[in-house]
PDB file of N, CA and C in Angstrom:
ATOM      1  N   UNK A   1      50.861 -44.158  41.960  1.00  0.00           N
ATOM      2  CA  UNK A   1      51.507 -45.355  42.485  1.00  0.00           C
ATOM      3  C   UNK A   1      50.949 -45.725  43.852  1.00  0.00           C
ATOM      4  N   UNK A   2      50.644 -44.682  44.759  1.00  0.00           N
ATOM      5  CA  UNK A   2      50.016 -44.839  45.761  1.00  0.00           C
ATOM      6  C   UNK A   2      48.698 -45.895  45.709  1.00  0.00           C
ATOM      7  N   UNK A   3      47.876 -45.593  45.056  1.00  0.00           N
ATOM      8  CA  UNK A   3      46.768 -46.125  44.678  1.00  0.00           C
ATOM      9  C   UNK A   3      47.062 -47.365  44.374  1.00  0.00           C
ATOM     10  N   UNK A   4      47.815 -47.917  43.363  1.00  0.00           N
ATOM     11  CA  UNK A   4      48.410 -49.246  43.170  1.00  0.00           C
ATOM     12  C   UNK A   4      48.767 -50.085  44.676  1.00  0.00           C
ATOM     13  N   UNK A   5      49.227 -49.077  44.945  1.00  0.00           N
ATOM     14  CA  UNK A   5      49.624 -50.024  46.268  1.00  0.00           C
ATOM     15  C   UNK A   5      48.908 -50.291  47.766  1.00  0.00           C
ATOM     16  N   UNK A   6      48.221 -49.267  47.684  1.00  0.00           N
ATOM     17  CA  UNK A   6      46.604 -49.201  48.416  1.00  0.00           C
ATOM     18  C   UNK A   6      45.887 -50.698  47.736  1.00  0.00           C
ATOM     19  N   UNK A   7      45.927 -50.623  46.632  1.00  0.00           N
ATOM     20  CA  UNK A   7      45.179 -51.900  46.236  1.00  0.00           C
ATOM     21  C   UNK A   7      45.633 -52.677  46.196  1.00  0.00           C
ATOM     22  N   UNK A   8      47.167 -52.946  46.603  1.00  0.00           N
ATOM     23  CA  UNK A   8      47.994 -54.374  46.612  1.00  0.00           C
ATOM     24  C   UNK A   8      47.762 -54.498  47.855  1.00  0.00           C
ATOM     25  N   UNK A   9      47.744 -53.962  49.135  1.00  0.00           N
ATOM     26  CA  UNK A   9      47.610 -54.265  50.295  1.00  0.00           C
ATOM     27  C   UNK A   9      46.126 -54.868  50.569  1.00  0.00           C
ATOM     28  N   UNK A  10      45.403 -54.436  50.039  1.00  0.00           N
ATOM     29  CA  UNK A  10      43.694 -54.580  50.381  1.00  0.00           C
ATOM     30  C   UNK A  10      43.677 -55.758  49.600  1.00  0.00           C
ATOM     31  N   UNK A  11      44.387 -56.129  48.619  1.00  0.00           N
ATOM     32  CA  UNK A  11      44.140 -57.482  48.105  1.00  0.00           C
ATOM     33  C   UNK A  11      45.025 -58.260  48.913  1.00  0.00           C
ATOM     34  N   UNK A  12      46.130 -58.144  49.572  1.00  0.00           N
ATOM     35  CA  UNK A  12      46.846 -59.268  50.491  1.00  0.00           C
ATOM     36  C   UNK A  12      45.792 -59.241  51.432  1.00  0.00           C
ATOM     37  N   UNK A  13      45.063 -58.572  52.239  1.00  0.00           N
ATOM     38  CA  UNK A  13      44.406 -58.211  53.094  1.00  0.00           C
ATOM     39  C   UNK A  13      43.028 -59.202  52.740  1.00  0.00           C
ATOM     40  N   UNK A  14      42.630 -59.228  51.749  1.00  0.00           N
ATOM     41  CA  UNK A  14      41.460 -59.671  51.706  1.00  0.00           C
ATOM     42  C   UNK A  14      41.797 -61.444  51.203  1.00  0.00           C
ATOM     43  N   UNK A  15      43.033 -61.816  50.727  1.00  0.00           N
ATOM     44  CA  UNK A  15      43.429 -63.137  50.444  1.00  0.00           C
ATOM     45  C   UNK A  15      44.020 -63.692  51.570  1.00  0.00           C
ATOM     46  N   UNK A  16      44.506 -62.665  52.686  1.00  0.00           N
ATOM     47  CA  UNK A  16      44.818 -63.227  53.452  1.00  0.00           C
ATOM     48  C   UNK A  16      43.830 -63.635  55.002  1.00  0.00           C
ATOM     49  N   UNK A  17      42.709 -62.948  55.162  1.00  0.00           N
ATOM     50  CA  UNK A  17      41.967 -63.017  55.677  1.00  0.00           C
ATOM     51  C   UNK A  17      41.385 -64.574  56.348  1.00  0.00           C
ATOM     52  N   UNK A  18      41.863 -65.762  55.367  1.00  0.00           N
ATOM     53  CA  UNK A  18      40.985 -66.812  55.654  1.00  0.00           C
ATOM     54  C   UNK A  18      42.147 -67.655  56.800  1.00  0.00           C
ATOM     55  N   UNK A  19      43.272 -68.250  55.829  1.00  0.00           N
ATOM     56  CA  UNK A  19      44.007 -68.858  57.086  1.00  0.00           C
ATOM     57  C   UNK A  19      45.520 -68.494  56.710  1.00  0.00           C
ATOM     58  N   UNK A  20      45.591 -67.315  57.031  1.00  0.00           N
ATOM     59  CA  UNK A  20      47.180 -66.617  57.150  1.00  0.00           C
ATOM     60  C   UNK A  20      47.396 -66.575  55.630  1.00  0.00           C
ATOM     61  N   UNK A  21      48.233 -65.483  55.418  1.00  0.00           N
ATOM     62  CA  UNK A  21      48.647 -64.457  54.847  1.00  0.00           C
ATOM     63  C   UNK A  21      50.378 -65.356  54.462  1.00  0.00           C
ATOM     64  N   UNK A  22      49.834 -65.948  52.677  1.00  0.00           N
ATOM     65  CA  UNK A  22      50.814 -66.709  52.144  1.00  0.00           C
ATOM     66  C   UNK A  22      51.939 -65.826  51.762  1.00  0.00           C
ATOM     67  N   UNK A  23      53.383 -65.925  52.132  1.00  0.00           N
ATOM     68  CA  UNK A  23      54.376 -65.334  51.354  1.00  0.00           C
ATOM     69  C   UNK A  23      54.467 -65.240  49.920  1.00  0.00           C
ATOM     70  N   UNK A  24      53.774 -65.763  49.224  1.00  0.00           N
ATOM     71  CA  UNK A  24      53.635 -66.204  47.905  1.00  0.00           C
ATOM     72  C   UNK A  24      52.738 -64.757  47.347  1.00  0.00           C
ATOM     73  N   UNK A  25      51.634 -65.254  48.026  1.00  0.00           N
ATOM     74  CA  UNK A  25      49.910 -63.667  47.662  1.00  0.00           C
ATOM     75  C   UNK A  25      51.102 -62.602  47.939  1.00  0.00           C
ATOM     76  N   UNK A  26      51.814 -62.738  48.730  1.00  0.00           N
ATOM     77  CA  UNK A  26      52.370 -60.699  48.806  1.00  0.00           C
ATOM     78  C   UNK A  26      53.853 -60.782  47.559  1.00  0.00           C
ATOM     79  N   UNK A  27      54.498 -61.594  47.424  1.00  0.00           N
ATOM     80  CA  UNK A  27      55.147 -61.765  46.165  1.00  0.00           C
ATOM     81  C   UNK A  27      54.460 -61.532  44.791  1.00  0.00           C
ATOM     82  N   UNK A  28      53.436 -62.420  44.700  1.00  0.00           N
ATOM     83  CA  UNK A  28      52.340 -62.081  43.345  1.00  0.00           C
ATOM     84  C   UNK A  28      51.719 -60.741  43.602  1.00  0.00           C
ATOM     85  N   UNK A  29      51.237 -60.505  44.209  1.00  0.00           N
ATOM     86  CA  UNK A  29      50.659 -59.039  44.327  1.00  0.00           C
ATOM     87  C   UNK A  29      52.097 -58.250  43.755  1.00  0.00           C
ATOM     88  N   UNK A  30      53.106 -57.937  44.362  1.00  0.00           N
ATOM     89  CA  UNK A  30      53.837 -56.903  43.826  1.00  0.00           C
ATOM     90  C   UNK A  30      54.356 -57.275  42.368  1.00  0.00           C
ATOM     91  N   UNK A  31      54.621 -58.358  41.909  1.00  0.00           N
ATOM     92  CA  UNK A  31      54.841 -59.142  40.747  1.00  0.00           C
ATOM     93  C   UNK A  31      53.920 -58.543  39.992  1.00  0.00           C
ATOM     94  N   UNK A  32      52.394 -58.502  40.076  1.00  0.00           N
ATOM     95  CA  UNK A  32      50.887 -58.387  39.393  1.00  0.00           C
ATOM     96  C   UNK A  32      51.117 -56.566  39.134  1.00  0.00           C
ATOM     97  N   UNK A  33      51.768 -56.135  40.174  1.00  0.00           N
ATOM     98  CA  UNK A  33      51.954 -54.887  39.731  1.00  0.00           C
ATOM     99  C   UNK A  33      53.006 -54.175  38.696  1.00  0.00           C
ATOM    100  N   UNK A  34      53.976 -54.929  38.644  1.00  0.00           N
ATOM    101  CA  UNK A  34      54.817 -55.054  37.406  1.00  0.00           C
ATOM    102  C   UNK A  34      55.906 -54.719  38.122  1.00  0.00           C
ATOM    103  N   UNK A  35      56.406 -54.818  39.498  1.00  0.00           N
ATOM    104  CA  UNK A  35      57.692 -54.803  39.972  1.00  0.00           C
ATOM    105  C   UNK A  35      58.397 -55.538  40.182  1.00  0.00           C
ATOM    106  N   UNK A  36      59.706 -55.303  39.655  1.00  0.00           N
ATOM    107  CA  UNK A  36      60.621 -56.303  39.612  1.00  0.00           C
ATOM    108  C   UNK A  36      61.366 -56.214  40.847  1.00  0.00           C
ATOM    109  N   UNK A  37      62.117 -57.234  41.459  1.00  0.00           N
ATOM    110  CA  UNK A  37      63.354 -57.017  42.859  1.00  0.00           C
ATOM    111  C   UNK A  37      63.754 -56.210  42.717  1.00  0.00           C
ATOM    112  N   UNK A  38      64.478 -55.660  41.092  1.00  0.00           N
ATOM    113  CA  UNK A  38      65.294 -54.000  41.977  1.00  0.00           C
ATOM    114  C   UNK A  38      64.707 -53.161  42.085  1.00  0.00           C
ATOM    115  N   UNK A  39      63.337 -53.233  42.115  1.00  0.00           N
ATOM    116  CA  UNK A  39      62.492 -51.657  42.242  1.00  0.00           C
ATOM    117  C   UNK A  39      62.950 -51.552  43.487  1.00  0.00           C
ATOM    118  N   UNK A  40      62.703 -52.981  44.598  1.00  0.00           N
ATOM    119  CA  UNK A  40      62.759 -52.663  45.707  1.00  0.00           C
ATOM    120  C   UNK A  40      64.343 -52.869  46.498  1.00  0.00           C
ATOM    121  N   UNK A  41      64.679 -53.803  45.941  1.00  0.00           N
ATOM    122  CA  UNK A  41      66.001 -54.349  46.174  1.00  0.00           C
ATOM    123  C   UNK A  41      67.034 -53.523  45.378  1.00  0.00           C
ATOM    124  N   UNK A  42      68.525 -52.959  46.363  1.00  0.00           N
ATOM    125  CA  UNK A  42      69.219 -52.342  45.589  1.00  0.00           C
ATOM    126  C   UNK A  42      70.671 -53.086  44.937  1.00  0.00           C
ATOM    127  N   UNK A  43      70.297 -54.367  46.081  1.00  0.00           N
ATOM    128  CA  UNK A  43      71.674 -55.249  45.910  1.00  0.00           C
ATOM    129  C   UNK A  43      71.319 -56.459  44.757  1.00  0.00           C
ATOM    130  N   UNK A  44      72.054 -57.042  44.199  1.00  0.00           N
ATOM    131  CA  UNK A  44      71.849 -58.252  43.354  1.00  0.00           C
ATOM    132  C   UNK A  44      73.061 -59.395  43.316  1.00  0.00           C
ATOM    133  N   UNK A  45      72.839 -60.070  43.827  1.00  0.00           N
ATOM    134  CA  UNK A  45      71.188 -60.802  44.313  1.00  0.00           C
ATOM    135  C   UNK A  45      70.552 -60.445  45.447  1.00  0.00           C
ATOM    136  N   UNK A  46      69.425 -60.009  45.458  1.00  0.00           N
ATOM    137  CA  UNK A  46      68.823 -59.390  46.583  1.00  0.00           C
ATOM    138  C   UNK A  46      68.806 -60.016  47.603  1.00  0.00           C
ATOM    139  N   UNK A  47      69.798 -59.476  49.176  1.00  0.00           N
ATOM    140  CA  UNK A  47      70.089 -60.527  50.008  1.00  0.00           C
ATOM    141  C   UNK A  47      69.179 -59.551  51.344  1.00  0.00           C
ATOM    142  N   UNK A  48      69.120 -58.588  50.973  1.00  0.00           N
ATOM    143  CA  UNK A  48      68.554 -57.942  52.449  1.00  0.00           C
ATOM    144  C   UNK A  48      67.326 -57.033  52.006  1.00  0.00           C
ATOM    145  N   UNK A  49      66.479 -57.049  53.349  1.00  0.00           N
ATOM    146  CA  UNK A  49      65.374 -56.522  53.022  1.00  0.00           C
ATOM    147  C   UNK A  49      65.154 -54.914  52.669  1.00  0.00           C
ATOM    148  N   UNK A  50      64.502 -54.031  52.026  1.00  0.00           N
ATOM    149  CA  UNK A  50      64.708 -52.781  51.660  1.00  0.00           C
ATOM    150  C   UNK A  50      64.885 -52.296  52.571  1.00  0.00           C
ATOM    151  N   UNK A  51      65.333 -50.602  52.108  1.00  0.00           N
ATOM    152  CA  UNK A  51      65.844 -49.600  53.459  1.00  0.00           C
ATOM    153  C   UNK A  51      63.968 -49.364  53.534  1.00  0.00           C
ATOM    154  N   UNK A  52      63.300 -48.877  54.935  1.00  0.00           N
ATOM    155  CA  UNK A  52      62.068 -48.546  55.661  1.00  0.00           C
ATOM    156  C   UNK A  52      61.565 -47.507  54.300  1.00  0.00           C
ATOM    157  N   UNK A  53      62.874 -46.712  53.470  1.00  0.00           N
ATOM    158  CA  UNK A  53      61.972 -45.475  52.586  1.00  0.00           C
ATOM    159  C   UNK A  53      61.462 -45.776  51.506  1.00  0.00           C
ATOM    160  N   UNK A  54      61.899 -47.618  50.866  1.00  0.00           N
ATOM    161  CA  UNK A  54      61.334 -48.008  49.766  1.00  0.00           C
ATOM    162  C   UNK A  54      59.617 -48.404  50.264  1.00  0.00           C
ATOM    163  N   UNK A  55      59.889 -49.118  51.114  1.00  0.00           N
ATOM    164  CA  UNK A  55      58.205 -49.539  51.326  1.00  0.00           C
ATOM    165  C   UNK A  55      57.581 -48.031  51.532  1.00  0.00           C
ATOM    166  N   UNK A  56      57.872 -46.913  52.503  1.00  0.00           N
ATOM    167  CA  UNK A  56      57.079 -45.776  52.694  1.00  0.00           C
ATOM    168  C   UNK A  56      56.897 -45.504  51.400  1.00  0.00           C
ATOM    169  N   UNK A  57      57.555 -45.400  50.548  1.00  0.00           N
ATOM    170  CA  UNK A  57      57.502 -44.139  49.140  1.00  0.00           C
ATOM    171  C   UNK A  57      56.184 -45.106  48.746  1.00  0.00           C
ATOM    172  N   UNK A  58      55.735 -46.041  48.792  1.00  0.00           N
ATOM    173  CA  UNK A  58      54.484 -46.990  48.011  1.00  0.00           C
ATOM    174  C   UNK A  58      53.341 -47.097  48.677  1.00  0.00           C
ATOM    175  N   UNK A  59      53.997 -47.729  50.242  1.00  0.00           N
ATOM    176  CA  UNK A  59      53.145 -47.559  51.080  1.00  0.00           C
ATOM    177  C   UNK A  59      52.523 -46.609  52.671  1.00  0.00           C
ATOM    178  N   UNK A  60      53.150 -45.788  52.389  1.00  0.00           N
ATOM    179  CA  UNK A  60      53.122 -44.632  53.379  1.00  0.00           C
ATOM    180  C   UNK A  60      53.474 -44.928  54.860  1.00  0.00           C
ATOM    181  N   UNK A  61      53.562 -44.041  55.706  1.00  0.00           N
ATOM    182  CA  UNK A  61      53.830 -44.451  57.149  1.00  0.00           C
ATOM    183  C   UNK A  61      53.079 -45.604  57.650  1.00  0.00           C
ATOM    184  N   UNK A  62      51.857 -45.525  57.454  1.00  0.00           N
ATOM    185  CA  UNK A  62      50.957 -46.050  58.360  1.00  0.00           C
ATOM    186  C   UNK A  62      50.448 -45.361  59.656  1.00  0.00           C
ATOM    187  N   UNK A  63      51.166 -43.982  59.375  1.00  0.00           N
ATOM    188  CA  UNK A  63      50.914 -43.050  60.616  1.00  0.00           C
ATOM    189  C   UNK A  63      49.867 -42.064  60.197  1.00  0.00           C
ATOM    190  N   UNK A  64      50.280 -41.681  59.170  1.00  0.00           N
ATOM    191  CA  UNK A  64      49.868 -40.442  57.804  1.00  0.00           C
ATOM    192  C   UNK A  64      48.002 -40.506  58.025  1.00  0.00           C
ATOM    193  N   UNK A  65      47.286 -41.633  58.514  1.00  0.00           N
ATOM    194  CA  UNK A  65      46.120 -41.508  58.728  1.00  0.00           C
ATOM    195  C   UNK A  65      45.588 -42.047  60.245  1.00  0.00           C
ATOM    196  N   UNK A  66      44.704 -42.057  60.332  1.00  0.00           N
ATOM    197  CA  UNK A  66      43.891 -42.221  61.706  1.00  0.00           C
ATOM    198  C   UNK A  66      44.277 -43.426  61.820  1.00  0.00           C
ATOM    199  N   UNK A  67      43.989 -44.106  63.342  1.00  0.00           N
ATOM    200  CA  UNK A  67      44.317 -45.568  63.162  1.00  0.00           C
ATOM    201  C   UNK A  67      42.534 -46.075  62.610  1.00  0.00           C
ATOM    202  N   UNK A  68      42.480 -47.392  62.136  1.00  0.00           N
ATOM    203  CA  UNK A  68      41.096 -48.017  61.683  1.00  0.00           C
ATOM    204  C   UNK A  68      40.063 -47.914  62.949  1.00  0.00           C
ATOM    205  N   UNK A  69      38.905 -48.297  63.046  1.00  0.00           N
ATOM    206  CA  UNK A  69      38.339 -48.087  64.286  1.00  0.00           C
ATOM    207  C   UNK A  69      38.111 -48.900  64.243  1.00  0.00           C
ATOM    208  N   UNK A  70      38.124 -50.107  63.558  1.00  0.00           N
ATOM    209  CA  UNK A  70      38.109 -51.256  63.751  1.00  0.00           C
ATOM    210  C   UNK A  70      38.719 -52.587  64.617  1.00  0.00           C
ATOM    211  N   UNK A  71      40.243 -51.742  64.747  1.00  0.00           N
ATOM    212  CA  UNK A  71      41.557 -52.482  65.252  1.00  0.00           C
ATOM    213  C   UNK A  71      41.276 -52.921  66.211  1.00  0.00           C
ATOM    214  N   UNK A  72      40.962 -54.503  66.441  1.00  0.00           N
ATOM    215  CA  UNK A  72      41.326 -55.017  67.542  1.00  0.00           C
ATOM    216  C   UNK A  72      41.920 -55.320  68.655  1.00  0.00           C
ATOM    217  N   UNK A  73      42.545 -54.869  68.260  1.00  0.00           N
ATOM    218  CA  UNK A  73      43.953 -54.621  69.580  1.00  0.00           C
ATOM    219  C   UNK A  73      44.967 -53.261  69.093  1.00  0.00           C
ATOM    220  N   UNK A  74      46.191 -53.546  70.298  1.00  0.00           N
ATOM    221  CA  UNK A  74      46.878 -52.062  69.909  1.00  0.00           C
ATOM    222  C   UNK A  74      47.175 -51.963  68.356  1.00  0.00           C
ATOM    223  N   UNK A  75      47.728 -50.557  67.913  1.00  0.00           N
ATOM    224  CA  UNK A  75      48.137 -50.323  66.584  1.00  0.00           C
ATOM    225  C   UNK A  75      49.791 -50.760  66.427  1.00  0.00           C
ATOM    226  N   UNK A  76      49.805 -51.430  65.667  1.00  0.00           N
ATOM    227  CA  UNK A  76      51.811 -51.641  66.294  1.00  0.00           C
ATOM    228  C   UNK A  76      52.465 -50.580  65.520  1.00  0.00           C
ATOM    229  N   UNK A  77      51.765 -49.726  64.562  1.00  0.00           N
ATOM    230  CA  UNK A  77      52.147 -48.486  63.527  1.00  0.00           C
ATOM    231  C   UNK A  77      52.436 -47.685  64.797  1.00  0.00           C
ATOM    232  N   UNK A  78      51.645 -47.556  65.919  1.00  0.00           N
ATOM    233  CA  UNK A  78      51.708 -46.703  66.531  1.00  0.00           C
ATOM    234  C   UNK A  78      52.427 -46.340  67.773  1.00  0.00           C
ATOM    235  N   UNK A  79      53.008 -47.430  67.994  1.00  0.00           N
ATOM    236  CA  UNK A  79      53.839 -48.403  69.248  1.00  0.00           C
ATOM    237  C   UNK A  79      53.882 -46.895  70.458  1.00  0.00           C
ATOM    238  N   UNK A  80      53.740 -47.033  71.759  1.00  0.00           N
ATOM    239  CA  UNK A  80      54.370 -46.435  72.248  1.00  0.00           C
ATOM    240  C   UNK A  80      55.819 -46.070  72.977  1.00  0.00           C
ATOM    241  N   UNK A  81      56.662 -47.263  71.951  1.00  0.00           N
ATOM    242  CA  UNK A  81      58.350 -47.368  72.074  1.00  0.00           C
ATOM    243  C   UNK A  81      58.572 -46.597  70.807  1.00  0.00           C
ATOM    244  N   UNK A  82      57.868 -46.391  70.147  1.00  0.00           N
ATOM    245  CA  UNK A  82      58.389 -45.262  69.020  1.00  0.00           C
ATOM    246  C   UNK A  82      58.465 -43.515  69.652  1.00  0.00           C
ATOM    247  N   UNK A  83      59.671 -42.939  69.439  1.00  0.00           N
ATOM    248  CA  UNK A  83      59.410 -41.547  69.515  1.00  0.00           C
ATOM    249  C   UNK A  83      58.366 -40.941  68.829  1.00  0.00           C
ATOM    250  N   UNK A  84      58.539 -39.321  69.274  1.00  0.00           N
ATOM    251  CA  UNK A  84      57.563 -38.821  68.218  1.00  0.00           C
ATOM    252  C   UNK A  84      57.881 -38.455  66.569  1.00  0.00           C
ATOM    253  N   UNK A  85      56.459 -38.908  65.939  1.00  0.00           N
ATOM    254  CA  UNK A  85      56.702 -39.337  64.368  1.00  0.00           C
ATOM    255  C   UNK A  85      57.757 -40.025  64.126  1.00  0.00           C
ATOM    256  N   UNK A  86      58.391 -40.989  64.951  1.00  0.00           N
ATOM    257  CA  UNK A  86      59.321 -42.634  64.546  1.00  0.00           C
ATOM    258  C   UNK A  86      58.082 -43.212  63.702  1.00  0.00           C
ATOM    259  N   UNK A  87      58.750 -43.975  62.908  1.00  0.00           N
ATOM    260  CA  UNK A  87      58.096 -44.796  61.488  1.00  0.00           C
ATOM    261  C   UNK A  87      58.695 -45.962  62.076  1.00  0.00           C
ATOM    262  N   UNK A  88      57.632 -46.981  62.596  1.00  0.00           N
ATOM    263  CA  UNK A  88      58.581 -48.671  62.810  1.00  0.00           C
ATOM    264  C   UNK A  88      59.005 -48.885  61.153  1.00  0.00           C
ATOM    265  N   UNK A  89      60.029 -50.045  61.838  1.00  0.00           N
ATOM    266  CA  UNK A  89      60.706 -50.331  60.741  1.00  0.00           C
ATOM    267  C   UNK A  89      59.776 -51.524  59.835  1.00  0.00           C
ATOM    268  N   UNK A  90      59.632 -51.728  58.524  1.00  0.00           N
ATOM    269  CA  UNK A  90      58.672 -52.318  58.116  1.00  0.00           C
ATOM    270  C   UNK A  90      58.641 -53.397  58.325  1.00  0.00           C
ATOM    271  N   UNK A  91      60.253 -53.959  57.848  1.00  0.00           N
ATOM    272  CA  UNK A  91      60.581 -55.253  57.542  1.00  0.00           C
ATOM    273  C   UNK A  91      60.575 -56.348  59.006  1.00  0.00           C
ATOM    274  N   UNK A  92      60.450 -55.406  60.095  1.00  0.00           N
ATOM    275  CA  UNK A  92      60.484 -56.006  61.482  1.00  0.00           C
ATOM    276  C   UNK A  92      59.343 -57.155  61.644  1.00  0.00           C
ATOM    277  N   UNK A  93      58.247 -56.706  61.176  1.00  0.00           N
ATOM    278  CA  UNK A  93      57.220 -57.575  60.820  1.00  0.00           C
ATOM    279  C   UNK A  93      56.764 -58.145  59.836  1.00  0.00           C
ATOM    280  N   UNK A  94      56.738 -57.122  58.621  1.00  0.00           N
ATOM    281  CA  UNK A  94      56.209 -57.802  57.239  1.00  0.00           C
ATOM    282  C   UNK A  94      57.481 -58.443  56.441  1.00  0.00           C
ATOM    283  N   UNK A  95      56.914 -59.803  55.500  1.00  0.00           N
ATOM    284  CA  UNK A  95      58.062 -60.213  54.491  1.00  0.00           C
ATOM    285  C   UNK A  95      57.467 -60.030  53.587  1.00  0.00           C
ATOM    286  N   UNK A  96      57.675 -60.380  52.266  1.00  0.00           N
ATOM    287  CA  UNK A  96      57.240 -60.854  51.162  1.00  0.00           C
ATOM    288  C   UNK A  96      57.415 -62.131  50.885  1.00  0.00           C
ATOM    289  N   UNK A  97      58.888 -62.622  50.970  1.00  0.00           N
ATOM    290  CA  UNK A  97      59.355 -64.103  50.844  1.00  0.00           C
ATOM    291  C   UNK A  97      58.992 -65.291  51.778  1.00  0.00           C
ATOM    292  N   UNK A  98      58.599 -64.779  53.112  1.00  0.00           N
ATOM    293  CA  UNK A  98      58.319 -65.652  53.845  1.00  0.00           C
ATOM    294  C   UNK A  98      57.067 -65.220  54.954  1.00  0.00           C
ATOM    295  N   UNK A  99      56.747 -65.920  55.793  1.00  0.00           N
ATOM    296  CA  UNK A  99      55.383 -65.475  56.438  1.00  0.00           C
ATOM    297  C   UNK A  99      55.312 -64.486  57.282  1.00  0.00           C
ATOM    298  N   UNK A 100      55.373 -62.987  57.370  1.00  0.00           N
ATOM    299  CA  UNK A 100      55.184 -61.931  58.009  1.00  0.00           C
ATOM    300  C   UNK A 100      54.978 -62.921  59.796  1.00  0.00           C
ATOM    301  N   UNK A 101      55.692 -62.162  60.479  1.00  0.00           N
ATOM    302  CA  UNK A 101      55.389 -62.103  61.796  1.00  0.00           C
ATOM    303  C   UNK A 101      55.527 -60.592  63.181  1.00  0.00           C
ATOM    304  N   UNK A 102      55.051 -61.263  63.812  1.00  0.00           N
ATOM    305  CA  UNK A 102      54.256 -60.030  64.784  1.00  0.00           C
ATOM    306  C   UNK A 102      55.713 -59.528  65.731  1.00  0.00           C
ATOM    307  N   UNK A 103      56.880 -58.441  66.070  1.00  0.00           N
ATOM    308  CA  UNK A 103      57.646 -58.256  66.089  1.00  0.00           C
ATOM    309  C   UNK A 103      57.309 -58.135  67.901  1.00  0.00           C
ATOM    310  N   UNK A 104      56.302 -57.360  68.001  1.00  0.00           N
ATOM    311  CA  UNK A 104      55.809 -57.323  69.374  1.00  0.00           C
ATOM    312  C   UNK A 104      55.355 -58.486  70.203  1.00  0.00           C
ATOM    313  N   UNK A 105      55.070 -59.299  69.180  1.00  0.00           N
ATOM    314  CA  UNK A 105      54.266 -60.523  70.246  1.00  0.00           C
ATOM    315  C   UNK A 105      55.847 -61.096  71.457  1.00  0.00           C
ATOM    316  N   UNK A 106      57.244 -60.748  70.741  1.00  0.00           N
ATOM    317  CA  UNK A 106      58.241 -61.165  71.772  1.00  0.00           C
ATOM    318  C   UNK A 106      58.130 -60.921  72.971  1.00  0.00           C
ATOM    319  N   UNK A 107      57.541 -60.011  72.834  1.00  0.00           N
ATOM    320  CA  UNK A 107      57.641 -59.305  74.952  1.00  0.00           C
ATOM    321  C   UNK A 107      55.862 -59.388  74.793  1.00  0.00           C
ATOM    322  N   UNK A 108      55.110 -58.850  74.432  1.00  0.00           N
ATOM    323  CA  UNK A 108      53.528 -58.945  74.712  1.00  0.00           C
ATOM    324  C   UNK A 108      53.514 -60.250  74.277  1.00  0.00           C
ATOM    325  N   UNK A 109      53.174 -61.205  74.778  1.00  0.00           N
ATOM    326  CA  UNK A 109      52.724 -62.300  74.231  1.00  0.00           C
ATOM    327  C   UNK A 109      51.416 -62.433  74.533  1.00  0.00           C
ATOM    328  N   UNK A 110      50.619 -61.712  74.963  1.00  0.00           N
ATOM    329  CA  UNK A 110      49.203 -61.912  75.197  1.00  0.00           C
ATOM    330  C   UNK A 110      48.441 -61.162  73.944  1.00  0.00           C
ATOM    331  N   UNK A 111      49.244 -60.236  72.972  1.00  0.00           N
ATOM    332  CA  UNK A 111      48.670 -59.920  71.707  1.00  0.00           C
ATOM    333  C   UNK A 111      48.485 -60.272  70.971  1.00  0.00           C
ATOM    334  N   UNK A 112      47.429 -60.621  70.312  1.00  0.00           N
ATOM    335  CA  UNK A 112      46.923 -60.977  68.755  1.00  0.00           C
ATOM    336  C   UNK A 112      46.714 -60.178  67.700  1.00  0.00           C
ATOM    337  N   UNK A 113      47.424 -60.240  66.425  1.00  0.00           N
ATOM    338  CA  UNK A 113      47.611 -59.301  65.807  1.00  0.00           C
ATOM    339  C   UNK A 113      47.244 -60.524  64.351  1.00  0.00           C
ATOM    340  N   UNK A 114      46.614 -59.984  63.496  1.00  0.00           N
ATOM    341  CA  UNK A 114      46.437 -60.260  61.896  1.00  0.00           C
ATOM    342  C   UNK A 114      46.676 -59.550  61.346  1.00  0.00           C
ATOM    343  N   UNK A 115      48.493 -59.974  61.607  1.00  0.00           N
ATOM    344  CA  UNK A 115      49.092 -59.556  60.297  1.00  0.00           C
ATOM    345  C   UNK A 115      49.180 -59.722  58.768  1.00  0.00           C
ATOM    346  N   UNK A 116      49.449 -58.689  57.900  1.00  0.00           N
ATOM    347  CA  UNK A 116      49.372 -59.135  56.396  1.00  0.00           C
ATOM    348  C   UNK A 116      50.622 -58.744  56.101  1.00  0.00           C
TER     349      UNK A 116
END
């Protein structure tokens, strides 16, 4: 399942690349994978976003590996307002339903972040 979802991210990642990262591509992506709302959602009608352990169990900390060496700016996986091994919360930044935004840019506003 891991793998599945390694490749759902790298495909939001790579569709989202051109001009922002549609709420729609990260809906179809998990859709394309054959999940339905209550995989992730426990309430019905799904009114709130999952608890932080549904996205980890698919998509891991984001801690679990090195940061990219690529990263342009800070890691926000890695925040230094997180304790040690704190997991940010997912949903703080990413949606599915609507356009992911940058949770940090509130107080840093000089950060640029491409989010997916």
């Amino acid at each position: 399942m891991k793998l599945h979802a390694f490749l759902a991210a790298a495909f939001v990642m790579i569709a989202a690349s051109g001009a922002g990262v549609s709420a729609q591509v990260a809906l179809d992506v998990h859709s394309a994978l054959g999940l339905a709302c209550s995989d992730c959602h426990a309430e019905d009608p799904p009114l709130l976003a999952p608890p932080n352990a549904v996205c980890v169990a698919c998509h891991g900390t984001m801690t679990d590996a090195p940061p990219p060496a690529t990263l342009p700016g800070p890691d926000p996986h890695r925040s230094p307002h997180l304790g040690p091994r704190e997991v940010p919360v997912c949903a703080e930044c990413h949606r599915i339903h609507s356009p992911s935004e940058v949770s940090c840019a509130i107080c840093h506003q000089g950060f640029e972040f491409n989010i997916k």
